[in-house]
Protein backbone atom coordinates (compact mmCIF):
# COMPACT_ATOMS: atom_id res chain seq x y z
CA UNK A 1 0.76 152.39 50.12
CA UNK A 2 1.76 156.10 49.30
CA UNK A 3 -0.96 158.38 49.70
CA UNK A 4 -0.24 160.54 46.80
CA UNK A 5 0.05 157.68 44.55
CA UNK A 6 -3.47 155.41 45.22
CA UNK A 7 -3.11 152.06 43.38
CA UNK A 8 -4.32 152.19 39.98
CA UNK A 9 -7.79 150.73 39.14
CA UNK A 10 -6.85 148.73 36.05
CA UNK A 11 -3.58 146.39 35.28
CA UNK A 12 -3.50 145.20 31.89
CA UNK A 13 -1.51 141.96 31.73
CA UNK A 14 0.52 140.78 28.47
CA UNK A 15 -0.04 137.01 27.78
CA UNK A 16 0.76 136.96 24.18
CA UNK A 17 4.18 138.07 23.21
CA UNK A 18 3.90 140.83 20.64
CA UNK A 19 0.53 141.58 21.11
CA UNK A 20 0.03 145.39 20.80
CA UNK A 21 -0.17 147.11 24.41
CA UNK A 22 -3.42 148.72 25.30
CA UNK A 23 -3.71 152.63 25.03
CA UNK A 24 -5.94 155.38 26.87
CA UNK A 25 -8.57 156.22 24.57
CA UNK A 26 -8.21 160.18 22.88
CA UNK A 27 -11.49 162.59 22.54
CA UNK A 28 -11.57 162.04 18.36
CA UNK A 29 -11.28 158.03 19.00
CA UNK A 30 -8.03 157.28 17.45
CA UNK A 31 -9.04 159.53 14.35
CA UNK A 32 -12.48 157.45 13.44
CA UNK A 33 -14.68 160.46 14.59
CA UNK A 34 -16.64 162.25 11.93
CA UNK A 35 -14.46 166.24 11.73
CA UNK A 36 -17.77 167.61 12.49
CA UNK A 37 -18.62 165.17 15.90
CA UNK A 38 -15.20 165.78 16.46
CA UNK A 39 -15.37 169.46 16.19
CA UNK A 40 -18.95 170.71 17.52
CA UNK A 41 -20.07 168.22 19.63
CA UNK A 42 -18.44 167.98 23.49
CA UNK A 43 -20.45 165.32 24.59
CA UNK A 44 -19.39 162.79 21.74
CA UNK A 45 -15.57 163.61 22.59
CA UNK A 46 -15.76 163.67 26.22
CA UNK A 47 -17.63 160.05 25.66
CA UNK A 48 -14.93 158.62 23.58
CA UNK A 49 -12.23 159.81 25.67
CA UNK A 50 -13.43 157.52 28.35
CA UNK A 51 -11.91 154.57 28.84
CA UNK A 52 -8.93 152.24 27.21
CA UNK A 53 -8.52 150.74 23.51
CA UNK A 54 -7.54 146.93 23.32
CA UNK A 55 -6.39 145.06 20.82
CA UNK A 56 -7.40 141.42 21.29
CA UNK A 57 -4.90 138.95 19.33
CA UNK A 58 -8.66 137.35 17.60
CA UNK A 59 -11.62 139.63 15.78
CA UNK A 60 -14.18 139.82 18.28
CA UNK A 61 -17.90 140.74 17.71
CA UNK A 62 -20.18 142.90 20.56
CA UNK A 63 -23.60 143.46 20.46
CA UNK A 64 -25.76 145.26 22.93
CA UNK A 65 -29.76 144.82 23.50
CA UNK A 66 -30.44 147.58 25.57
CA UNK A 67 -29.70 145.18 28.60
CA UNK A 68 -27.13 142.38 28.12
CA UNK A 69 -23.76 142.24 26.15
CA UNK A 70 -23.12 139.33 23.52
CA UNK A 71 -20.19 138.68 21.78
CA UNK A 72 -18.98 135.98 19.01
CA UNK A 73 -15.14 135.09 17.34
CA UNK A 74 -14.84 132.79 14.56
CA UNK A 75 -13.88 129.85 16.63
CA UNK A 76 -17.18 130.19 18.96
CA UNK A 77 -20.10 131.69 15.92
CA UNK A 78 -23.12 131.43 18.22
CA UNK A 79 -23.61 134.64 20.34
CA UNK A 80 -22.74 134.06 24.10
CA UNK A 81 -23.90 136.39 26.84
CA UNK A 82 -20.75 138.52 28.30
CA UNK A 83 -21.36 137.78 32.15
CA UNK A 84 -19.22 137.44 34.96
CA UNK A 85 -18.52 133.67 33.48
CA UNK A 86 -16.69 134.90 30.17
CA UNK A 87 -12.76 134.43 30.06
């Protein structure tokens, strides 16, 4: 391994064909930032330009209780916990 290239810590993998590629997220979140948050208020940008946007190929639904993730799709409606068992 090159030293002044460290291997990256994320490799996004296409399975679909024609599924949109992921992007790096941008400090007014891909323009659906309120001008003002966008504007006046560092710590919102600097949070939303953490991180990546995907684009699953099915809507998907998070929720967050403080503690544990859940998510739902329309072909699995109950809320499931988001652990290390999720694919």
């Amino acid at each position: 391994m090159d030293p002044t290239h460290p291997a990256p810590i994320v490799r996004f993998l296409r399975l679909i064909p024609g599924i949109r590629a992921p992007q790096r997220a941008d400090r007014d979140a891909a323009g659906t930032l309120p001008i003002r948050a966008a504007r006046y208020c560092d710590a919102v940008t600097a949070a939303s330009a953490w991180g990546w946007f995907v684009f699953p190929p099915l809507d998907l639904s998070f929720t967050w209780d403080g503690e544990t993730i859940f998510w739902s799709c329309a072909e699995f409606p109950d809320w499931m916990a988001l652990d290390d068992a999720a694919h």
